[in-house]
Protein backbone atom coordinates (compact mmCIF):
# COMPACT_ATOMS: atom_id res chain seq x y z
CA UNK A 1 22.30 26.29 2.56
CA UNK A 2 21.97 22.90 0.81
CA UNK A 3 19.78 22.48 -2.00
CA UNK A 4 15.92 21.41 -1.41
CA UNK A 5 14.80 18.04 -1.24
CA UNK A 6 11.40 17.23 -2.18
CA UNK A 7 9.70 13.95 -1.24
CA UNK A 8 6.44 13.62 -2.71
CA UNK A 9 3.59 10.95 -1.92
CA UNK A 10 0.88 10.52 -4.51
CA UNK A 11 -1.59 7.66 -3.47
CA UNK A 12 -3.34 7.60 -0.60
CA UNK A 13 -7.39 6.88 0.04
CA UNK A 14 -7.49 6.69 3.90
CA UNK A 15 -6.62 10.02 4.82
CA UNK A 16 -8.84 12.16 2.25
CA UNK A 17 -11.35 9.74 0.91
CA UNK A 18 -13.37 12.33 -0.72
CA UNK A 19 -10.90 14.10 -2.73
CA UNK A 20 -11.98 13.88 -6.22
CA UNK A 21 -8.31 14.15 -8.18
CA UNK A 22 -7.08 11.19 -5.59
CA UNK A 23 -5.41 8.97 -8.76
CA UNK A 24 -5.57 5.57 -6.45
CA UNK A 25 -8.75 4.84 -7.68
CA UNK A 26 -8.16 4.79 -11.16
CA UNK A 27 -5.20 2.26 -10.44
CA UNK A 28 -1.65 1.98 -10.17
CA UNK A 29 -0.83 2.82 -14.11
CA UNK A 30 -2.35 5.99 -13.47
CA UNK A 31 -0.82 6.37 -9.80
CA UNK A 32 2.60 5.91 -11.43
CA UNK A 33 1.79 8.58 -13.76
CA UNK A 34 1.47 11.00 -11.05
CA UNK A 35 4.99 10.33 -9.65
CA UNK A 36 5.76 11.19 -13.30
CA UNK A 37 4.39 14.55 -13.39
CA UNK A 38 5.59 14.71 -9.69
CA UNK A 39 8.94 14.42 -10.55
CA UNK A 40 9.12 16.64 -13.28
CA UNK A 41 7.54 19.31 -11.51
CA UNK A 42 10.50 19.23 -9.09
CA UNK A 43 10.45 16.36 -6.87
CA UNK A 44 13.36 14.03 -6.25
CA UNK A 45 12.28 11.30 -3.86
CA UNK A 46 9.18 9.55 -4.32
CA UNK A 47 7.35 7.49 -1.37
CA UNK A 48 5.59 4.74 -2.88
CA UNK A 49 2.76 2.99 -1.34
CA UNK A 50 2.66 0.16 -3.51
CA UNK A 51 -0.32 -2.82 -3.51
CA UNK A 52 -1.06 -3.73 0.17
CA UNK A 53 -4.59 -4.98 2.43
CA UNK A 54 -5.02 -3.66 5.75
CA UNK A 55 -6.06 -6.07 8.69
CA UNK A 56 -9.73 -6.37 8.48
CA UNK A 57 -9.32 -5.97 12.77
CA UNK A 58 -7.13 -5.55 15.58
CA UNK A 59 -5.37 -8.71 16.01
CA UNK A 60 -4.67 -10.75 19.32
CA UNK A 61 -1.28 -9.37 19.63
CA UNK A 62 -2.25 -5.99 19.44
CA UNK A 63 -1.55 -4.70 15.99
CA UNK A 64 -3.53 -3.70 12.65
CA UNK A 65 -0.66 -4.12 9.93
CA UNK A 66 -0.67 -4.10 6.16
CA UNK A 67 0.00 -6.75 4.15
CA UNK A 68 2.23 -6.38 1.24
CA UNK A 69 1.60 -7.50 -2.65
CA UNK A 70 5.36 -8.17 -3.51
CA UNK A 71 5.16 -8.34 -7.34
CA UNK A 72 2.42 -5.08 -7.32
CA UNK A 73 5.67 -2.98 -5.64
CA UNK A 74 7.65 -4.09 -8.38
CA UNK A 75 5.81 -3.42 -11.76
CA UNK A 76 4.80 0.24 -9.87
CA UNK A 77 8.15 1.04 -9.04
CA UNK A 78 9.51 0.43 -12.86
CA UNK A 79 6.18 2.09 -14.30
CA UNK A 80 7.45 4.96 -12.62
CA UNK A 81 11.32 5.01 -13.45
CA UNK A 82 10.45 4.00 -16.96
CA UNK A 83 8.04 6.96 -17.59
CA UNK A 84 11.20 9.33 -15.70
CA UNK A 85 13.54 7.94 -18.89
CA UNK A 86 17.22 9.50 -17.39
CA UNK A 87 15.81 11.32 -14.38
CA UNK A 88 15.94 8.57 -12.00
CA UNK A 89 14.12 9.69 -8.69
CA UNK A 90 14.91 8.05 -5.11
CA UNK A 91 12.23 5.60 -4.57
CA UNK A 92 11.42 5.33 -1.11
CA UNK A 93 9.32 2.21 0.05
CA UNK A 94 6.53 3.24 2.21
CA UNK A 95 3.79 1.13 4.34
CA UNK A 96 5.94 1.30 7.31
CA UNK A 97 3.13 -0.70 9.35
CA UNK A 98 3.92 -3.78 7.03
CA UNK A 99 4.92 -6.37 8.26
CA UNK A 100 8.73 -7.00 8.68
CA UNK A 101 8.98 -10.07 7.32
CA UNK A 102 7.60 -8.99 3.85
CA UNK A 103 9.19 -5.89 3.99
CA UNK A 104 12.50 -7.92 4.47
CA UNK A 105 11.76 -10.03 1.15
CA UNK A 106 10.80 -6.37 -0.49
CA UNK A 107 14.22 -5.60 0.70
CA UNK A 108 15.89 -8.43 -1.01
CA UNK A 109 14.15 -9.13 -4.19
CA UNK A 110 14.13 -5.07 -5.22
CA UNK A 111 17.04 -2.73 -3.73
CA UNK A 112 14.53 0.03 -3.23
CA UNK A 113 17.02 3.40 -2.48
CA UNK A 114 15.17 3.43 1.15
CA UNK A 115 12.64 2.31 2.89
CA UNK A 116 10.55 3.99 5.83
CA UNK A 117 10.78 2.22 8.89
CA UNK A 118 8.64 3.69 11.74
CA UNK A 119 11.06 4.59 14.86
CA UNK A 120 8.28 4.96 17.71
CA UNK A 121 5.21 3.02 17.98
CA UNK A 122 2.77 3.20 14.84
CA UNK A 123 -0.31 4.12 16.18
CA UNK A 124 -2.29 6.17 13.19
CA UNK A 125 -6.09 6.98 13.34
CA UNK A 126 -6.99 8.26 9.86
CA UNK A 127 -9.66 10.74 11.30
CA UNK A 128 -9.42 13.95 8.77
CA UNK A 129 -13.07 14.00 6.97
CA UNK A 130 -15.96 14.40 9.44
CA UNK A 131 -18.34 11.40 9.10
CA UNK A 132 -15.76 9.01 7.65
CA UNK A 133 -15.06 5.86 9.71
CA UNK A 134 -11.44 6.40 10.17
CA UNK A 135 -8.94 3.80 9.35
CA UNK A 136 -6.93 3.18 12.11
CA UNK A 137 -3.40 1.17 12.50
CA UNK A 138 -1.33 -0.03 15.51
CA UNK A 139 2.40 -1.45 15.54
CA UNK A 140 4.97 -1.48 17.99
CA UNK A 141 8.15 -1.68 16.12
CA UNK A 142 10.18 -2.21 19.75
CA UNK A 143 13.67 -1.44 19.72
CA UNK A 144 15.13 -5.45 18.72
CA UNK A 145 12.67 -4.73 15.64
CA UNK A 146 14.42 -1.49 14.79
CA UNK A 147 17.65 -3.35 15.34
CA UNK A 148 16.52 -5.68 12.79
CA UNK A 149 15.77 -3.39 10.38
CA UNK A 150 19.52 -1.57 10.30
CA UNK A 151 21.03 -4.60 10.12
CA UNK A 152 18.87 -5.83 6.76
CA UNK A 153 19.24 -2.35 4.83
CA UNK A 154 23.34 -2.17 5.73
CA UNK A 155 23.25 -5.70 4.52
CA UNK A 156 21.55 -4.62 1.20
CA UNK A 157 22.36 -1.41 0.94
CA UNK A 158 19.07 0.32 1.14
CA UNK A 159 18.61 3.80 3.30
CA UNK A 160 16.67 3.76 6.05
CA UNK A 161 13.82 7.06 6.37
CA UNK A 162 13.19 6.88 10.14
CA UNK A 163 9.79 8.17 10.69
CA UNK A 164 9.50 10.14 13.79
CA UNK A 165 5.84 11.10 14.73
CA UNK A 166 7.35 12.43 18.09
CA UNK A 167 10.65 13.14 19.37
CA UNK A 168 11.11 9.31 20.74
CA UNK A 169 11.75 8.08 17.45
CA UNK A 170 14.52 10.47 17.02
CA UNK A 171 15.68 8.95 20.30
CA UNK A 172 15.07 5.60 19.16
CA UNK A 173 17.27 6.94 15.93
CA UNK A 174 20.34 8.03 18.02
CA UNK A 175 20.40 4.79 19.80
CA UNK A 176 21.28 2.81 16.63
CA UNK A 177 23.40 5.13 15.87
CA UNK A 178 25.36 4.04 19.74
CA UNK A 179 25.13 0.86 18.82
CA UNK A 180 26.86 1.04 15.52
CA UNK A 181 23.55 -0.36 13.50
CA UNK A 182 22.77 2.99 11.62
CA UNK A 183 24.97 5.37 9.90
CA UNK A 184 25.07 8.74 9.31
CA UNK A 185 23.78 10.55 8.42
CA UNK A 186 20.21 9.53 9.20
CA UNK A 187 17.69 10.81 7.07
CA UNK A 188 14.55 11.38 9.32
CA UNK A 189 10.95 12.47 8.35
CA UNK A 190 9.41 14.61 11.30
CA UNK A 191 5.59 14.01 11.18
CA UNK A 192 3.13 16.70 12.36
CA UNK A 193 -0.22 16.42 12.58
CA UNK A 194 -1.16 12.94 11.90
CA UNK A 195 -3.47 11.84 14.35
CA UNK A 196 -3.06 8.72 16.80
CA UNK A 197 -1.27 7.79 20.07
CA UNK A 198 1.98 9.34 18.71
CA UNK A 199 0.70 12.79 17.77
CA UNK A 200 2.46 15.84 17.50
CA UNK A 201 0.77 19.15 16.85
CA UNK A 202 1.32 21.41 13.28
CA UNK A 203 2.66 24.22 14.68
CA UNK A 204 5.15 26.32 14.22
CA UNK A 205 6.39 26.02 17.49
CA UNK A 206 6.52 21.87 16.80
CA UNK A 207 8.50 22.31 14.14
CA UNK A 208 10.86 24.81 15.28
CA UNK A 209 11.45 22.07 18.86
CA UNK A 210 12.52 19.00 16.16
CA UNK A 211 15.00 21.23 14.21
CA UNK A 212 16.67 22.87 17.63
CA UNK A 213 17.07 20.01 19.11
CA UNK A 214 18.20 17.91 15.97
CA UNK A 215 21.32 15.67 16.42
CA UNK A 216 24.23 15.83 14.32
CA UNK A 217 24.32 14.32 11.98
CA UNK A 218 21.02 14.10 10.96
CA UNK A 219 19.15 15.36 7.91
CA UNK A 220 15.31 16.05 8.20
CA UNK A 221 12.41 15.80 6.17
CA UNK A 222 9.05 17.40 7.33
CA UNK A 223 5.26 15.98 6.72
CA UNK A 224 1.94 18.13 8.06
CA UNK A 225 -1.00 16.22 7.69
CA UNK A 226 -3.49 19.51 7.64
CA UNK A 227 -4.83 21.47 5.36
CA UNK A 228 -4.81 25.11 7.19
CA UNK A 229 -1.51 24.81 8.64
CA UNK A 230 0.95 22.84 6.49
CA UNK A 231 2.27 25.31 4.09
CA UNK A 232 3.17 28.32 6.67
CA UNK A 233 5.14 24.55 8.69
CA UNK A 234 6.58 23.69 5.45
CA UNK A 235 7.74 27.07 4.93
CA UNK A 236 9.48 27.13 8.02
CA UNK A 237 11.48 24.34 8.02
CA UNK A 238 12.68 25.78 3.96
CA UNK A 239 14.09 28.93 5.94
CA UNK A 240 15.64 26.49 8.60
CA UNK A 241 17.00 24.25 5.86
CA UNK A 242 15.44 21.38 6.23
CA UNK A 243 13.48 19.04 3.60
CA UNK A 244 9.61 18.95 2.49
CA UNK A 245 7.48 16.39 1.56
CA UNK A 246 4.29 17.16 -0.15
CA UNK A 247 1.46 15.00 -2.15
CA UNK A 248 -2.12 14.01 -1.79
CA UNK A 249 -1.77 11.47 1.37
CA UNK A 250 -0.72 14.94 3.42
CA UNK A 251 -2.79 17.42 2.27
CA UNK A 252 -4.62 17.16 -1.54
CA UNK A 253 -5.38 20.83 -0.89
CA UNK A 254 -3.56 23.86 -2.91
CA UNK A 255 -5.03 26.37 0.01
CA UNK A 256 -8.30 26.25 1.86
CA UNK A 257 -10.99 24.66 0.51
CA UNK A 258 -9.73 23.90 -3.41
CA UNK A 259 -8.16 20.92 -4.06
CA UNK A 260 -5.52 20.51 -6.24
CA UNK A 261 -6.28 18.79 -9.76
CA UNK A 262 -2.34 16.64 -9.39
CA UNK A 263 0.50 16.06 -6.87
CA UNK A 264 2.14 17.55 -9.52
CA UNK A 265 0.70 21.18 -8.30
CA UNK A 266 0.98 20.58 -4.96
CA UNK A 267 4.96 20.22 -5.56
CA UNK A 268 5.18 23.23 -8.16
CA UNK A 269 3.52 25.58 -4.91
CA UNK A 270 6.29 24.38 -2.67
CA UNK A 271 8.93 25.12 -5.61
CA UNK A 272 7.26 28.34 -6.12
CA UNK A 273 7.66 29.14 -2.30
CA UNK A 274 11.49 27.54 -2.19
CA UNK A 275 12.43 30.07 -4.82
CA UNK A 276 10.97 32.89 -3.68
CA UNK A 277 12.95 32.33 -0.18
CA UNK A 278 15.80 32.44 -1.78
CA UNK A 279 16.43 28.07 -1.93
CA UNK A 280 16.99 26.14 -4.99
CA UNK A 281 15.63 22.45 -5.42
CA UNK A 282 17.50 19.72 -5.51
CA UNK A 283 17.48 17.10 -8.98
CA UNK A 284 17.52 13.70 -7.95
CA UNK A 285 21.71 13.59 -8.33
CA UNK A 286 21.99 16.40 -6.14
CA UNK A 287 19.80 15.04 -3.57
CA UNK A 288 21.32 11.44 -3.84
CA UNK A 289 24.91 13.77 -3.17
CA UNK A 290 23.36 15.12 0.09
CA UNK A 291 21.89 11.47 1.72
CA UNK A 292 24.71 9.55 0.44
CA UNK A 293 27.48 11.96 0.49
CA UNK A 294 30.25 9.16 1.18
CA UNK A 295 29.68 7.04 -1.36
CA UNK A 296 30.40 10.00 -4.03
């Protein structure tokens, strides 16, 4: 069984805003630190959410999209690869509900490794604290989109992370693939648990449905957004051989009810399990060997 890749995600405010160790407030510097640690403890891909606004409201066309600060993404990103010295982690560009057109000149100006690019309609509600107004985004990202976005990254070489909140992305996914636009193998992220129009349930049985009925080849990568339920999920798809991602935008909590003091922790318990299963993690070499294994 292939090594295991760890994605981590360290700064996030909509989905827990009460979570007292969340290092977004304190600013990027600090943020950056915290991909760091992250990366230390184990991690080899790190999915940055660099500077960005949110619509204020739905617009007349239907969406609620971020809006990217280009330079922001730029000094984070080489905070964070600076402070790793000759462990250079994947960076993975997040904020797939920003708008293409920035994303494109994100693209061009600064060769992230990949970018996530959301394969089935983005429709998030951020709804995971009681008595929080939740935060709530809408995209389409149709099919001509999508097509848009495999031709760019071939063009500059970056990796596409197709984000599947349900299994029509992973359709969406194979259809490039038809249509020569996306190579393999695809590296997909199967979320579970994040609440919206394109929800799919944490459970067990979820995740067990995405890696049966997984293409070939395709790699996955697994996100639970809840607290009770992720780590048995996560665990799962370890013994299936599939990919984790863990950090403070999925769940800030160690187990129920205590939060953890760093991302940093919440990737040293999913080592801790990994190795006890019987699975080594991946370094960032290794895991650039298993997404990229023809360019070796």
């Amino acid at each position: 069984m292939e090594k295991l890749i760890i994605t981590v995600t360290c700064d996030s405010t909509m989905a827990y805003p009460s979570n007292p160790h969340n290092p977004t407030p304190k600013g990027y510097e600090e943020v950056a630190k915290e991909y760091v640690r992250s990366v230390s403890a184990g991690a080899s891909i790190c999915h940055l959410h660099g500077p960005y606004t949110i619509d204020e409201a739905i617009r007349e066309d239907g969406t609620r999209l971020s809006d990217l600060d280009i330079p922001g993404w730029g000094k984070f990103r080489q905070d964070i690869l600076d402070g790793c010295g000759e462990t250079k982690p994947i960076i993975q560009y997040g904020i797939a509900n920003g708008r293409f057109p920035q994303r494109q000149e994100l693209m061009r100006e600064q060769r992230p490794d990949m970018i996530s690019t959301c394969f089935n309609p983005h429709d998030e509600c951020f709804d995971y604290e009681p008595g929080c107004e939740p935060v709530e985004l809408y995209g389409l990202h149709n099919r001509p989109e999508l097509e848009e976005y495999c031709r760019a990254t071939a063009e500059l070489g970056v990796k596409i992370e197709a984000e599947c909140f349900h299994y029509g992305g992973v359709w969406n996914a194979q259809r490039m693939v038809q249509k020569g636009l996306l190579e393999t193998p695809v590296w997909i992220t199967f979320f579970l648990g994040w609440r919206g129009g394109s929800y799919t349930p944490p459970t067990v049985e979820a995740m067990l449905y995405n890696h049966h009925h997984l293409p070939d080849g395709f790699l996955y990568n697994t996100s639970v957004m809840d607290p009770e339920l992720q780590w048995s999920i996560l665990t799962t798809a370890i013994i299936l051989g599939g990919h984790v991602r863990v950090g403070m935008e999925d769940n800030p909590f160690l187990s129920s009810g205590e939060y953890a003091t760093s991302n940093a922790e919440l990737v040293e318990k999913i080592v801790r399990i990994s190795r006890e299963l019987g699975r080594d993690i991946a370094s960032p070499d290794e895991a650039r060997r298993i997404i990229w294994p023809s360019v070796q």
